[in-house]
Every structure is written in structure tokens, then in C-alpha cells.
N, C-alpha and C. Protein backbone atom coordinates (compact mmCIF):
# COMPACT_ATOMS: atom_id res chain seq x y z
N UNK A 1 36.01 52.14 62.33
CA UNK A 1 34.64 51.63 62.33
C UNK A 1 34.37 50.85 63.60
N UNK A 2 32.69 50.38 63.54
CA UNK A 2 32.95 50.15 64.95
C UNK A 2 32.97 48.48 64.84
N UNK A 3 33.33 48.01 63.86
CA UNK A 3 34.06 46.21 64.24
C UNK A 3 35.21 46.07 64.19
N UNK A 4 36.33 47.24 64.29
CA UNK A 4 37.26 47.00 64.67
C UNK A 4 37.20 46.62 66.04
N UNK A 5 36.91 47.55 66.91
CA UNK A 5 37.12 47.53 68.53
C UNK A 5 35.99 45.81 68.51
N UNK A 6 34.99 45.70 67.90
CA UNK A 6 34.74 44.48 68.33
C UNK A 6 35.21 43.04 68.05
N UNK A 7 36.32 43.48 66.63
CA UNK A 7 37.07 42.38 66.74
C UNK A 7 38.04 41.97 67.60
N UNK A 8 38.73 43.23 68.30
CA UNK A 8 40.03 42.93 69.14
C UNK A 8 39.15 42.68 70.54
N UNK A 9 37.94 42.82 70.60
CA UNK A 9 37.55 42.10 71.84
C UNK A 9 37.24 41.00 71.62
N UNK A 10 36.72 40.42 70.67
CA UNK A 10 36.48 38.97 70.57
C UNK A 10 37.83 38.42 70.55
N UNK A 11 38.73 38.87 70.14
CA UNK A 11 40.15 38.05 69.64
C UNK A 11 40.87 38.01 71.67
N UNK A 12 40.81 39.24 72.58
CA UNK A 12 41.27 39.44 73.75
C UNK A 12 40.34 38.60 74.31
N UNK A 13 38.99 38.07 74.45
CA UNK A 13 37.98 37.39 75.09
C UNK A 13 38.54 35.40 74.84
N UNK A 14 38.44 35.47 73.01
CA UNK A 14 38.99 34.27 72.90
C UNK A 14 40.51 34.03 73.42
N UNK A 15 41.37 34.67 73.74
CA UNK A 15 42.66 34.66 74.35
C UNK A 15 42.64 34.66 75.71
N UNK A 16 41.68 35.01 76.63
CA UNK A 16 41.82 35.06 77.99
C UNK A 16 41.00 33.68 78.43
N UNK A 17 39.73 33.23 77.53
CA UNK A 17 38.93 32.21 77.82
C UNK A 17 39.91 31.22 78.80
N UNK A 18 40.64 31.44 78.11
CA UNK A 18 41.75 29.73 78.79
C UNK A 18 42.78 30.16 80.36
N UNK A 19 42.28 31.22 81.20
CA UNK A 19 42.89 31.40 81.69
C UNK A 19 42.23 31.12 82.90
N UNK A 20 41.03 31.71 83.47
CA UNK A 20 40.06 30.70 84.15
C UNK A 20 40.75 29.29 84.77
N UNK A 21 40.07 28.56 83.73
CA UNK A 21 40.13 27.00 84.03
C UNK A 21 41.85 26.79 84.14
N UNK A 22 42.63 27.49 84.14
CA UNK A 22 44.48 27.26 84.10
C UNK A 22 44.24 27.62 85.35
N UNK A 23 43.91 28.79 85.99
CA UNK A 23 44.79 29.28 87.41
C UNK A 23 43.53 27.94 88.23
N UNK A 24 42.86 27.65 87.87
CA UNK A 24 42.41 26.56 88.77
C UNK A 24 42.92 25.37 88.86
N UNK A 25 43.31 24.95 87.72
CA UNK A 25 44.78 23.43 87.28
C UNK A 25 46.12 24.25 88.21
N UNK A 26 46.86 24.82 88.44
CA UNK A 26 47.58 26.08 88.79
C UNK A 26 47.54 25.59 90.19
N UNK A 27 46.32 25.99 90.84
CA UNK A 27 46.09 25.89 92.32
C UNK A 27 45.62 24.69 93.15
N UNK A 28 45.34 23.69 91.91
CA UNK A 28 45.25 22.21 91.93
C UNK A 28 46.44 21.69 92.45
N UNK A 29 47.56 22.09 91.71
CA UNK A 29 48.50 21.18 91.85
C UNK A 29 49.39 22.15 93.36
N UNK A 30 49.47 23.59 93.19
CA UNK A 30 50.14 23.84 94.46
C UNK A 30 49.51 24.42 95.61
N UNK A 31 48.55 24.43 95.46
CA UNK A 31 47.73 24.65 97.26
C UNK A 31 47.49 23.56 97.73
N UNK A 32 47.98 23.66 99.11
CA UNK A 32 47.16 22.73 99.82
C UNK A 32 45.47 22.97 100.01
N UNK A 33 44.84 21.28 100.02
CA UNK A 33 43.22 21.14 99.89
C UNK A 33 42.39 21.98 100.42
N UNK A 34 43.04 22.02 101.95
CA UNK A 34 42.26 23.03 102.99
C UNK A 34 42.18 24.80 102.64
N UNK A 35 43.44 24.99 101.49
CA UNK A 35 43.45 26.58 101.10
C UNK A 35 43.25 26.65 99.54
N UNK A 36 42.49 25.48 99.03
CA UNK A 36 42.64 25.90 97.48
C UNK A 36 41.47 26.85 97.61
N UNK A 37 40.43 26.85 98.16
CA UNK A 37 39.04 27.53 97.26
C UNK A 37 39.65 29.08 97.89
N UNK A 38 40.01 29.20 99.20
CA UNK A 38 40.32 31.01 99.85
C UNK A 38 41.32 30.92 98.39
N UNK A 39 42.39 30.73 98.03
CA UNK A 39 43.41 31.23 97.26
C UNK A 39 42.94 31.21 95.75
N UNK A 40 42.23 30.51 95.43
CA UNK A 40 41.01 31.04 94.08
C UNK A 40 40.42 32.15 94.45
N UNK A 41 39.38 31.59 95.22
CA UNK A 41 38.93 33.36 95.83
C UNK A 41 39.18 34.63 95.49
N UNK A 42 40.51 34.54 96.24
CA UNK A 42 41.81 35.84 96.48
C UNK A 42 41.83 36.17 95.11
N UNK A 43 42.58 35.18 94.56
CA UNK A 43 43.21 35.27 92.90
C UNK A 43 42.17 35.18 91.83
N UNK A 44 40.89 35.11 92.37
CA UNK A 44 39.79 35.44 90.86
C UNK A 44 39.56 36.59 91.36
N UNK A 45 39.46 37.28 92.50
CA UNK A 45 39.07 38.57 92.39
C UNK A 45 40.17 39.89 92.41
N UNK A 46 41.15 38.94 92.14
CA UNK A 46 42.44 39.71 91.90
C UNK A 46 42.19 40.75 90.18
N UNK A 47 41.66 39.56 89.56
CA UNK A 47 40.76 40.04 87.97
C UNK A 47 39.95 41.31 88.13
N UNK A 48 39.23 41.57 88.69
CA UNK A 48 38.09 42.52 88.90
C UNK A 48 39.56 43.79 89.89
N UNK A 49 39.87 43.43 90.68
CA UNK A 49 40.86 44.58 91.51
C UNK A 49 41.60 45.20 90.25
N UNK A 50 42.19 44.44 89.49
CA UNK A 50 43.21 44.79 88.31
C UNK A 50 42.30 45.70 87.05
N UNK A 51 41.25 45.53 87.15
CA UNK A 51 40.49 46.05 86.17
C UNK A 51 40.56 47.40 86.58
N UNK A 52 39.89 47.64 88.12
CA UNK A 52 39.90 49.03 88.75
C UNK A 52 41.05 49.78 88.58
N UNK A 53 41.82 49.09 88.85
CA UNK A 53 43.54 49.45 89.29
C UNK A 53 43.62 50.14 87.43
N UNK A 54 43.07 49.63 86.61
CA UNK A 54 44.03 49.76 85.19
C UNK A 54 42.90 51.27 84.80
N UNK A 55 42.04 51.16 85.03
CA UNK A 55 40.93 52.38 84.66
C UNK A 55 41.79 53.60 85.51
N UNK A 56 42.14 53.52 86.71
CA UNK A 56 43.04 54.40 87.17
C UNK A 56 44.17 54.96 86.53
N UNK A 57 44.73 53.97 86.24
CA UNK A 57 46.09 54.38 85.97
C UNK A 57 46.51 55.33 84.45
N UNK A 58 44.92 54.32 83.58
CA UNK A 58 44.87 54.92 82.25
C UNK A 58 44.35 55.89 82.49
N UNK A 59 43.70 56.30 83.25
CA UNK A 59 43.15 57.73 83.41
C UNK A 59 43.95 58.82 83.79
N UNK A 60 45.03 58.17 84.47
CA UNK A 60 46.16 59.50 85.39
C UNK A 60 47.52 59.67 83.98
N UNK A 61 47.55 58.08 83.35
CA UNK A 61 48.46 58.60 81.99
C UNK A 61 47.88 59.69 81.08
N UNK A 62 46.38 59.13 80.09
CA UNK A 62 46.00 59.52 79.43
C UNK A 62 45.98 61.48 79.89
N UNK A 63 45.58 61.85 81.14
CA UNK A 63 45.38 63.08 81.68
C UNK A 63 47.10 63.63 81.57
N UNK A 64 47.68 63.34 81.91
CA UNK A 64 49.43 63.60 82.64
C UNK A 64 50.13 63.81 81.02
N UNK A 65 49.86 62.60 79.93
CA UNK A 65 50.71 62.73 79.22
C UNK A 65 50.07 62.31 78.06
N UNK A 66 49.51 61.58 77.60
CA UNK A 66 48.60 61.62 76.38
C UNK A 66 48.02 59.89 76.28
N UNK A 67 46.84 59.76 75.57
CA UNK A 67 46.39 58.70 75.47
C UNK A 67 46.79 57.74 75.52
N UNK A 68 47.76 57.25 74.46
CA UNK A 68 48.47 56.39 73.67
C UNK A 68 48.89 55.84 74.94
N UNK A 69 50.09 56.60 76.16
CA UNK A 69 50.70 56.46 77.29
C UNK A 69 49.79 55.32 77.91
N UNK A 70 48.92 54.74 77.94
CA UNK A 70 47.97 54.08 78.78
C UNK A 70 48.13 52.50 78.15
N UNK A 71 47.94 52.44 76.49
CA UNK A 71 48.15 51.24 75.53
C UNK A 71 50.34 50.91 75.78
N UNK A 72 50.99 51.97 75.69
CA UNK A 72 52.11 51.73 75.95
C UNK A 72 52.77 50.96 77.21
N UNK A 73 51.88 52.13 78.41
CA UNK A 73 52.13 51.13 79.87
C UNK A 73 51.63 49.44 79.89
N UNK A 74 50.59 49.60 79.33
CA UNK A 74 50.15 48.46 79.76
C UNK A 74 50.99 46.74 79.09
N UNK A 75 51.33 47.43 77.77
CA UNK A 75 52.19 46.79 76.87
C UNK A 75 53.42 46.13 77.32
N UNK A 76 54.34 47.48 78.01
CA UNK A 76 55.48 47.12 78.44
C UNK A 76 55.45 46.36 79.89
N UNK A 77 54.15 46.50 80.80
CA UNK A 77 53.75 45.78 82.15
C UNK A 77 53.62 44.00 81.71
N UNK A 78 52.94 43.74 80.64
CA UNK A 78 52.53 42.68 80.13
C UNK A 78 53.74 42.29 79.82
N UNK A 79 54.88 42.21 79.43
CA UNK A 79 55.75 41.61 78.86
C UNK A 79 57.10 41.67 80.32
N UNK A 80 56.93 42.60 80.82
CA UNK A 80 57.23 42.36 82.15
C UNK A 80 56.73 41.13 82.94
N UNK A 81 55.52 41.14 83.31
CA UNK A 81 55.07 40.07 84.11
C UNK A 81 54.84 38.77 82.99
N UNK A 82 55.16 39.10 81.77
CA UNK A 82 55.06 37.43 80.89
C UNK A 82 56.99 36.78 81.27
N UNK A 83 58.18 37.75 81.43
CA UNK A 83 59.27 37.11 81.54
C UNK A 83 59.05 36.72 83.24
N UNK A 84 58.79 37.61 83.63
CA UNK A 84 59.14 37.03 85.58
C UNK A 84 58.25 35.98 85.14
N UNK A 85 56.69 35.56 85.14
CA UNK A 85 56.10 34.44 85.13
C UNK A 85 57.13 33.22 84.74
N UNK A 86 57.84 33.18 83.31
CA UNK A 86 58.39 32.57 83.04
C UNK A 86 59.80 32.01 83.79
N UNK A 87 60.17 33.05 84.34
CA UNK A 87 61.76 32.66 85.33
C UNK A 87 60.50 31.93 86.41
N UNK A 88 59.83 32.73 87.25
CA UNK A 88 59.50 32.39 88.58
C UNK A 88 58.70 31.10 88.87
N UNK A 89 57.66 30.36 87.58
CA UNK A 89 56.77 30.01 87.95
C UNK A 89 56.69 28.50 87.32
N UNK A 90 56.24 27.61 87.41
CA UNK A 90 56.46 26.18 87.03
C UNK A 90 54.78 25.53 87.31
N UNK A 91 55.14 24.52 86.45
CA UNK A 91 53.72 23.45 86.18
C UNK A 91 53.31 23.03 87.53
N UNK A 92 54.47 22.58 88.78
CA UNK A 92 54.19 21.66 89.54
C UNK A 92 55.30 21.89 91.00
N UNK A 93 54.82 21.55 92.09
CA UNK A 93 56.07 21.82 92.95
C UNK A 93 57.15 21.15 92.31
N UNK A 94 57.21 19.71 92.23
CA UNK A 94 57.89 19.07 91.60
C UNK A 94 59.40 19.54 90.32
N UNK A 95 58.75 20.38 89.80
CA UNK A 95 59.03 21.03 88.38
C UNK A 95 59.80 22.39 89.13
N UNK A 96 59.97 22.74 90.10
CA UNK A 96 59.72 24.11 90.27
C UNK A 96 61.51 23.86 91.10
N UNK A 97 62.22 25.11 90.51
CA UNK A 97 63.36 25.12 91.15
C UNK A 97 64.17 25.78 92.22
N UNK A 98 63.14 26.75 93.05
CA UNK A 98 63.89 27.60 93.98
C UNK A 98 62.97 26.88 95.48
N UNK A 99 62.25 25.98 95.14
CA UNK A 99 61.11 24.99 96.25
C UNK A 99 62.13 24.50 97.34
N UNK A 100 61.90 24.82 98.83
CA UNK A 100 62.49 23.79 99.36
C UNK A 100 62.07 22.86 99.48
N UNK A 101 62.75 21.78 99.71
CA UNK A 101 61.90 20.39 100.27
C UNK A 101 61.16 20.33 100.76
N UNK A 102 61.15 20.95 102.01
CA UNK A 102 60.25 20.75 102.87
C UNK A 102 58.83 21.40 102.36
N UNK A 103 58.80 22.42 101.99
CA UNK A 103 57.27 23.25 101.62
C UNK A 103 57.14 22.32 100.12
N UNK A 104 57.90 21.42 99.25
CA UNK A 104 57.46 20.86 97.99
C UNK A 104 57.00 19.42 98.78
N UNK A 105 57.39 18.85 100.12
CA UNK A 105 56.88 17.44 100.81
C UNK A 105 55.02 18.06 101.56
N UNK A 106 55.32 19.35 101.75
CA UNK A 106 54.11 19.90 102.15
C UNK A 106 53.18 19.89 101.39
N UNK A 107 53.29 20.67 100.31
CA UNK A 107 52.13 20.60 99.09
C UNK A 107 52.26 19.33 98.99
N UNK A 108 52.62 18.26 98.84
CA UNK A 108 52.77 16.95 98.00
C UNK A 108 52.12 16.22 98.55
N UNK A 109 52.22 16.31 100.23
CA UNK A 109 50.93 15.29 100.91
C UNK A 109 49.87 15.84 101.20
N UNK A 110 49.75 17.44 101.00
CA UNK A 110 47.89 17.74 101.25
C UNK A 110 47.32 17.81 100.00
């Protein structure tokens, strides 16, 4: 029916809401002042590139090998980039463990 598909968008809409206002706390704490708004920039329209990029790709699965192939990729990509996030990425230079000094004294005074 058709409130299924509109529930899993409200439920994917209420789940992404909070992601916005994060990569901006995100770029708060590790860009320097003079490059936070270009590296928002970059990285909000990274959203819209990824959208294109995924209409592609579901289109060359769904064609190549069958529908489903498109909900599967994307599944196993997501849980991919949820563990690297997790090894690679931290609250704060501070927090963060592969930082050298010198680029964590950099962010720290701009």
C-alpha cells in the first residue's frame, strides 16, 4: 500500500534530521575558522553528489542483476562506512588517536 513507502520515509527523514546540525558541531570543533564554511560547503553538497552517484549505481545493479541488488549494495556500503567511521573518526582533535601534535596544536589555536 502506499503508507508503507511513506512510513519508511518519514522514519529515514526523522533519522537523518540530526545529521545536518552534527556535521556542523563536527566541523566546529576540527576546521580551522578561516576553512569551516568552504568545508561545509564541500561536505553539504557531498549529500546531493551521493544522491546522483546512488540513482546510478541502482540503476546499473537493478539493470545487470536484479532489483533487490541495489537495497543489498547499499546495505552492505552503510555498514561499511558505519565501522570505518567508527575506527577512523572522533568527537574532537583532542579525542582523536592517529592526530599528530602538531596538526591537533593547529586546529586547537584557529
Amino acid at each position: 500500500t502506499i503508507s508503507s513507502p511513506m512510513l519508511c520515509r518519514a522514519i529515514h527523514g526523522i533519522a537523518l534530521g540530526g545529521s545536518r546540525p552534527a556535521m556542523h558541531v563536527l566541523w566546529s570543533k576540527w576546521a580551522p575558522s578561516k576553512d569551516r564554511s568552504r568545508l561545509s560547503t564541500i561536505s553539504g553538497s557531498g549529500v546531493y553528489a551521493g544522491t546522483v552517484m546512488a540513482m546510478l549505481v541502482s540503476a546499473v545493479l537493478a539493470s545487470s542483476f536484479d532489483w533487490s541488488w541495489a537495497f543489498y549494495f547499499f546495505g552492505i556500503f552503510s555498514i561499511v562506512w558505519w565501522v570505518a567511521w567508527q575506527i577512523f573518526v572522533s568527537d574532537s582533535p583532542e579525542e582523536h588517536r592517529c592526530i599528530s601534535m602538531k596538526e591537533r596544536d593547529y586546529i586547537m589555536a584557529t
